[in-house]
N, C-alpha and C. Protein backbone atom coordinates (compact mmCIF):
# COMPACT_ATOMS: atom_id res chain seq x y z
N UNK A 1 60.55 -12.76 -106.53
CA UNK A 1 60.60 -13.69 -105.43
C UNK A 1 62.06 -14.12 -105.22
N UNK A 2 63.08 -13.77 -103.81
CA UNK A 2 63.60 -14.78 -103.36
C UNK A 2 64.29 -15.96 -104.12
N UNK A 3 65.82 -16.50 -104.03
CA UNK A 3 66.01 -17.44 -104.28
C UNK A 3 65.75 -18.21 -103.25
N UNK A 4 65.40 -19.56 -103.02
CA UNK A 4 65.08 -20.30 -102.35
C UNK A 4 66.42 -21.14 -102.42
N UNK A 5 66.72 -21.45 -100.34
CA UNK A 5 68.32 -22.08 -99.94
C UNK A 5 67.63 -22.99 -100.28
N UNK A 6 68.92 -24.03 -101.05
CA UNK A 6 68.81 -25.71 -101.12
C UNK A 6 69.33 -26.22 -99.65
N UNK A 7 68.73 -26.42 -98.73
CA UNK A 7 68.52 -26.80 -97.17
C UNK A 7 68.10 -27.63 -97.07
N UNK A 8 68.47 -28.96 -97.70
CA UNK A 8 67.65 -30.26 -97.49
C UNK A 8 68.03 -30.97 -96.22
N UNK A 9 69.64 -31.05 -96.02
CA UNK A 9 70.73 -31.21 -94.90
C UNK A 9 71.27 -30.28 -94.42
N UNK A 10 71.68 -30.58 -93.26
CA UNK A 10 72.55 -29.09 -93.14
C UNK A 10 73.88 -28.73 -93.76
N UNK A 11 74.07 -27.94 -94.15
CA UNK A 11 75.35 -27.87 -95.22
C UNK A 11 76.73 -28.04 -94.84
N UNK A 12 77.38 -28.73 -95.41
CA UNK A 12 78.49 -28.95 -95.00
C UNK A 12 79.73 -27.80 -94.26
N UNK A 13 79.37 -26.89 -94.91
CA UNK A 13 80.20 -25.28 -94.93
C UNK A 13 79.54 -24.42 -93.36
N UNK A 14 78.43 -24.84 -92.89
CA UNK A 14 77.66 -24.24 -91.90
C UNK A 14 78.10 -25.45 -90.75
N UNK A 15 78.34 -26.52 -91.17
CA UNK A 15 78.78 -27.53 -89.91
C UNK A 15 80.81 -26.59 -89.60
N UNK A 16 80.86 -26.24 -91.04
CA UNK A 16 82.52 -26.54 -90.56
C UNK A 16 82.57 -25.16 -89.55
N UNK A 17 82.13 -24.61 -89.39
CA UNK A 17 82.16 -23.02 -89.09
C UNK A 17 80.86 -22.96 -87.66
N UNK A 18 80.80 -23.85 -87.67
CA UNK A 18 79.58 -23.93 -86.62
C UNK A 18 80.21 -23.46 -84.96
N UNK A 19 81.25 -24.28 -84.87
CA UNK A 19 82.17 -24.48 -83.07
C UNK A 19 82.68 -23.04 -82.97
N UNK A 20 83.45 -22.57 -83.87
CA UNK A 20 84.28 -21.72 -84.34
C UNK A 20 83.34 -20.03 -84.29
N UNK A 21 81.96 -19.89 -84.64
CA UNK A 21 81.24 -18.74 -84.66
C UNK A 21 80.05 -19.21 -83.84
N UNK A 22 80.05 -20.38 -82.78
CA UNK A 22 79.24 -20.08 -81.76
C UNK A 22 80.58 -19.78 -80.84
N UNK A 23 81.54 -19.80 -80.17
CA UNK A 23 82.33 -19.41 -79.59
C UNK A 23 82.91 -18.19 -79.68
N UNK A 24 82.54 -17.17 -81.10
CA UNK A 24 82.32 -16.00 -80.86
C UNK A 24 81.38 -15.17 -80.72
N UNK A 25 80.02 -16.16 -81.23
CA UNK A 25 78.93 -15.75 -80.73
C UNK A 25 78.90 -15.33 -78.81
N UNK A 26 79.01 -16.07 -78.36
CA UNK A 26 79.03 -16.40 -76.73
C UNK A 26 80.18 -15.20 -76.38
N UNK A 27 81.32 -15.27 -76.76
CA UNK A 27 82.20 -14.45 -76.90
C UNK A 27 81.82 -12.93 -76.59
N UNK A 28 81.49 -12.63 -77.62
CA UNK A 28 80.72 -11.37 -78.17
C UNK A 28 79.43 -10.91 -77.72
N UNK A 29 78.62 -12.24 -77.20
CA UNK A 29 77.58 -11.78 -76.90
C UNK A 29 76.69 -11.30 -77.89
N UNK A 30 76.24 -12.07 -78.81
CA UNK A 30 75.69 -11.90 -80.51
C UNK A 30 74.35 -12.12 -79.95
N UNK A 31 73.21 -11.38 -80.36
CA UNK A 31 71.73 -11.94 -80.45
C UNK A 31 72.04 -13.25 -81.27
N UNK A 32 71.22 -14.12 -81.38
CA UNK A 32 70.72 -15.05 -82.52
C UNK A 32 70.34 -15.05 -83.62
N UNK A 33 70.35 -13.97 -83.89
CA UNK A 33 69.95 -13.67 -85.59
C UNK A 33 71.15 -13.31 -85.75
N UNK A 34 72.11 -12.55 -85.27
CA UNK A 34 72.78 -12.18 -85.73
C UNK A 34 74.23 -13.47 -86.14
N UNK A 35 74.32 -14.06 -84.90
CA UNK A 35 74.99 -15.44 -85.16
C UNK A 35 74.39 -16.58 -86.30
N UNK A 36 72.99 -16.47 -86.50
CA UNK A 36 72.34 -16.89 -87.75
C UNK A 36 73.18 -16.30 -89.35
N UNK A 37 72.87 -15.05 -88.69
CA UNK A 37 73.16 -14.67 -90.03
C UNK A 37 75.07 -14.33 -90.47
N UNK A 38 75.70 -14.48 -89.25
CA UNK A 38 77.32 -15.26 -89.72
C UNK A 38 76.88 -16.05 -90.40
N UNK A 39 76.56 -17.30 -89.64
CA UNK A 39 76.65 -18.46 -90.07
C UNK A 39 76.20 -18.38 -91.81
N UNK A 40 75.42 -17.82 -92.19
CA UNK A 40 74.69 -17.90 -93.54
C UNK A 40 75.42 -17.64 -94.22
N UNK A 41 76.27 -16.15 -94.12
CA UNK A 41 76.78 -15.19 -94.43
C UNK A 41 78.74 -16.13 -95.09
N UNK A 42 78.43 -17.40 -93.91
CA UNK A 42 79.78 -17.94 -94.27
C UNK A 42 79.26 -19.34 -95.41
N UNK A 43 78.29 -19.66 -95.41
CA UNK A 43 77.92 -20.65 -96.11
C UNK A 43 77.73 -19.88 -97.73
N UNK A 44 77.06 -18.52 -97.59
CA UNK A 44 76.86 -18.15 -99.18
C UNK A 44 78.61 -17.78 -99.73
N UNK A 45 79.73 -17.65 -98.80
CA UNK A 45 80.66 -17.15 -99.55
C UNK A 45 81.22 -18.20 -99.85
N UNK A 46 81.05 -19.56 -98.96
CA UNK A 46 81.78 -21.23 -99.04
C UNK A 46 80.97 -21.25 -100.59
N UNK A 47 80.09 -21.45 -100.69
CA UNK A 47 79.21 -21.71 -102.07
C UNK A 47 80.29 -21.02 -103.60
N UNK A 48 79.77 -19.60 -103.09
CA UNK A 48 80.62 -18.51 -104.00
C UNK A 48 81.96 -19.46 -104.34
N UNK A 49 82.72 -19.51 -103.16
CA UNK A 49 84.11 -19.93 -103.68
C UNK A 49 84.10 -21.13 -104.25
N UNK A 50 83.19 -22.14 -104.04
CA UNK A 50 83.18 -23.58 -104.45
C UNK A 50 82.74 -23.41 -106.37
N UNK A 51 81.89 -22.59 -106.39
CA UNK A 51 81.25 -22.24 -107.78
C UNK A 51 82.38 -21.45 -108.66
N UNK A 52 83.18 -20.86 -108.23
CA UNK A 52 84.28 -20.40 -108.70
C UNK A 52 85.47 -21.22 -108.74
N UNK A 53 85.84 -21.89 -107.91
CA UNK A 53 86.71 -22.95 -108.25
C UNK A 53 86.39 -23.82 -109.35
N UNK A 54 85.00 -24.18 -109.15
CA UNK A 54 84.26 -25.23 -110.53
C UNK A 54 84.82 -24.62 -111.54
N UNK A 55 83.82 -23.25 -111.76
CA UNK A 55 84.38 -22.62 -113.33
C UNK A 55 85.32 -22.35 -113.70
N UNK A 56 86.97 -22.20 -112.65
CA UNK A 56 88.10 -21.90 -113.25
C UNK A 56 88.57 -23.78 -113.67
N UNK A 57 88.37 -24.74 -112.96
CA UNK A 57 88.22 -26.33 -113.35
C UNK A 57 87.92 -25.68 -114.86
N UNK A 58 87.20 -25.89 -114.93
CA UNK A 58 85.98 -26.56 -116.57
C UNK A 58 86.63 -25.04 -117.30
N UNK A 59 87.09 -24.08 -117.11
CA UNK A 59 88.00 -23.44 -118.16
C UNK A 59 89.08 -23.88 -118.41
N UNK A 60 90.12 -24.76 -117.70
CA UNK A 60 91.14 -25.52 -118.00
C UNK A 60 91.96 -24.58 -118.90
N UNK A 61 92.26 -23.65 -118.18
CA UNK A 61 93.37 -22.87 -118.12
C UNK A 61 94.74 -23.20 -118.82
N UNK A 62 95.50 -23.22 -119.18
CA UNK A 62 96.85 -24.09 -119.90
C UNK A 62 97.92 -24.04 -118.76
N UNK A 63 98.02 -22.37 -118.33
CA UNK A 63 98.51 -21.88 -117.25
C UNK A 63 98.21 -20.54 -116.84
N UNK A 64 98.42 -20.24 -115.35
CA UNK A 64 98.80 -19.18 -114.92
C UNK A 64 99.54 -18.05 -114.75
N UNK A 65 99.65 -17.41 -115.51
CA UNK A 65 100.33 -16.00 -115.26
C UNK A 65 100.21 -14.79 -115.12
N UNK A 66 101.14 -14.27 -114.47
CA UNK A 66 100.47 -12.62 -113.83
C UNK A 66 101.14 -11.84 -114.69
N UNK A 67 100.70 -10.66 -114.60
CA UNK A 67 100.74 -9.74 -115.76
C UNK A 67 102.60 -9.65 -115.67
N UNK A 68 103.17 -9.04 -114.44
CA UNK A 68 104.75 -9.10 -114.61
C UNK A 68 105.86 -10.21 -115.38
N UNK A 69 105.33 -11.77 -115.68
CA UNK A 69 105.38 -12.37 -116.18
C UNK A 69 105.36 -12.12 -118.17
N UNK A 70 104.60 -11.50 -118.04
CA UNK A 70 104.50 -11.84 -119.74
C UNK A 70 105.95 -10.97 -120.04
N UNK A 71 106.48 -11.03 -121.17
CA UNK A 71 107.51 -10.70 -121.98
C UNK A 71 107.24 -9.36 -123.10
N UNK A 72 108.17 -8.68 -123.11
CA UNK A 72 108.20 -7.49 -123.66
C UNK A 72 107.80 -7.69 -125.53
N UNK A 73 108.57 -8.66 -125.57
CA UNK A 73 108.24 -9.31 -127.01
C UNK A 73 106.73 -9.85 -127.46
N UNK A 74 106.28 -10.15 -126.16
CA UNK A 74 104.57 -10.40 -126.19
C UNK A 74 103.80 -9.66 -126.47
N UNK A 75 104.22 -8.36 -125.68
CA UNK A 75 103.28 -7.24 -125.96
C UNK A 75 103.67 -6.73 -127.33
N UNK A 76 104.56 -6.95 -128.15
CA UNK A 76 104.80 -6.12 -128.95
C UNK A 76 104.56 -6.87 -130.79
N UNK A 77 104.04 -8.14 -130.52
CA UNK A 77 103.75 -8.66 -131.15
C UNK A 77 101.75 -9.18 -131.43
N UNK A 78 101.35 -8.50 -130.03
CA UNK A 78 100.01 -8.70 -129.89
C UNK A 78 99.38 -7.45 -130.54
N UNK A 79 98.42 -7.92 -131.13
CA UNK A 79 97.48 -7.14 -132.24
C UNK A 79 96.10 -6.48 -131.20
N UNK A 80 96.44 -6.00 -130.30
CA UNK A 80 95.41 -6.43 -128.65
C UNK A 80 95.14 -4.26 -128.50
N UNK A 81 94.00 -4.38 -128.49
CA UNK A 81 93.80 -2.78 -128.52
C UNK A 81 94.30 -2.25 -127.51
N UNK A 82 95.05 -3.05 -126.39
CA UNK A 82 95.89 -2.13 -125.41
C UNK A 82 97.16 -2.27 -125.75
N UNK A 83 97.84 -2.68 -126.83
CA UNK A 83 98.86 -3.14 -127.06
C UNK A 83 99.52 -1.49 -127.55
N UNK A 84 100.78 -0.89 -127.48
CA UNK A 84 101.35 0.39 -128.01
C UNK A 84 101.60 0.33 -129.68
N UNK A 85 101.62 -1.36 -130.19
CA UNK A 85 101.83 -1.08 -131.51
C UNK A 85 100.36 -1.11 -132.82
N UNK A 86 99.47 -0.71 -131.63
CA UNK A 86 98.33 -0.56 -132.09
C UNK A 86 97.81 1.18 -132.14
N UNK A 87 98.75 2.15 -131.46
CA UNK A 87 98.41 3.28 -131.32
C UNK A 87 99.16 4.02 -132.13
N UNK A 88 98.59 5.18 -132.54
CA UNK A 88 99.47 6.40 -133.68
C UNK A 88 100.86 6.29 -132.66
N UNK A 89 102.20 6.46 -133.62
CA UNK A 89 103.66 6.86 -132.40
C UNK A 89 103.36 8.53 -132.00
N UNK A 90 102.45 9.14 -132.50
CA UNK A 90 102.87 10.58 -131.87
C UNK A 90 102.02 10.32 -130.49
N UNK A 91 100.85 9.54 -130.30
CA UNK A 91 100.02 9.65 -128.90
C UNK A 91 100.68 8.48 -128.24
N UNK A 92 101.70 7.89 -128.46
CA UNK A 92 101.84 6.87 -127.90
C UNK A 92 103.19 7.40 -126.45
N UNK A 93 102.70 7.87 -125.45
CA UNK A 93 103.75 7.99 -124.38
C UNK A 93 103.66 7.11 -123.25
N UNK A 94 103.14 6.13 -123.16
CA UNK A 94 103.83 5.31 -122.29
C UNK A 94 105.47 4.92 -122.32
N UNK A 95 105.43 4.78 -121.00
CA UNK A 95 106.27 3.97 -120.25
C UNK A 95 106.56 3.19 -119.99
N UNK A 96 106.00 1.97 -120.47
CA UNK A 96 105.73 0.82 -119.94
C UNK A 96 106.20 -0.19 -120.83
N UNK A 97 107.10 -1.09 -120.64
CA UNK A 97 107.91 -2.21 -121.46
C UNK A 97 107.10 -2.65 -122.59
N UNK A 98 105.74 -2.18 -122.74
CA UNK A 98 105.11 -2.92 -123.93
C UNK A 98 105.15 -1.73 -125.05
């Protein structure tokens, strides 16, 4: 069975997007289901992103960094099965600063 929408009110994420995708509804010339199902279509991804913002919150992260960031000395001190000082030196041909 179906998850069942929590639709008690109308959702906040379906009001904000409402002006904005009936004006391309009309626009476009959309049946009604199909402008229905924007609209839905923008409320389940508002959700998605809201539920994902939560869980990166409540992981409380220390910080952010992208992989170009980390330091050559990082990798070479990490015990990490992608790490090169974890591999035999004869299979080891990367290229790559770590």
């Amino acid at each position: 069975m179906p998850k069942r929408a929590r639709l008690a009110t109308a959702p906040v994420g379906i009001l904000d997007s409402l002006e904005a995708r009936n004006r391309q509804a009309l626009k476009s010339k959309l049946a009604y289901t199909e402008f229905l199902a924007i609209l839905i279509e923008d409320e389940v991804a508002r959700r998605e992103q809201k539920k994902f913002a939560l869980r990166l919150r409540r992981a409380a992260f220390r910080a952010s960094k992208a992989l170009d960031q980390l330091t050559s000395s990082a990798c070479r001190n990490s015990t990490a099965p992608w790490s090169t000082n974890s591999l035999p030196a004869a299979t080891s041909t990367s290229t790559s600063r770590c």
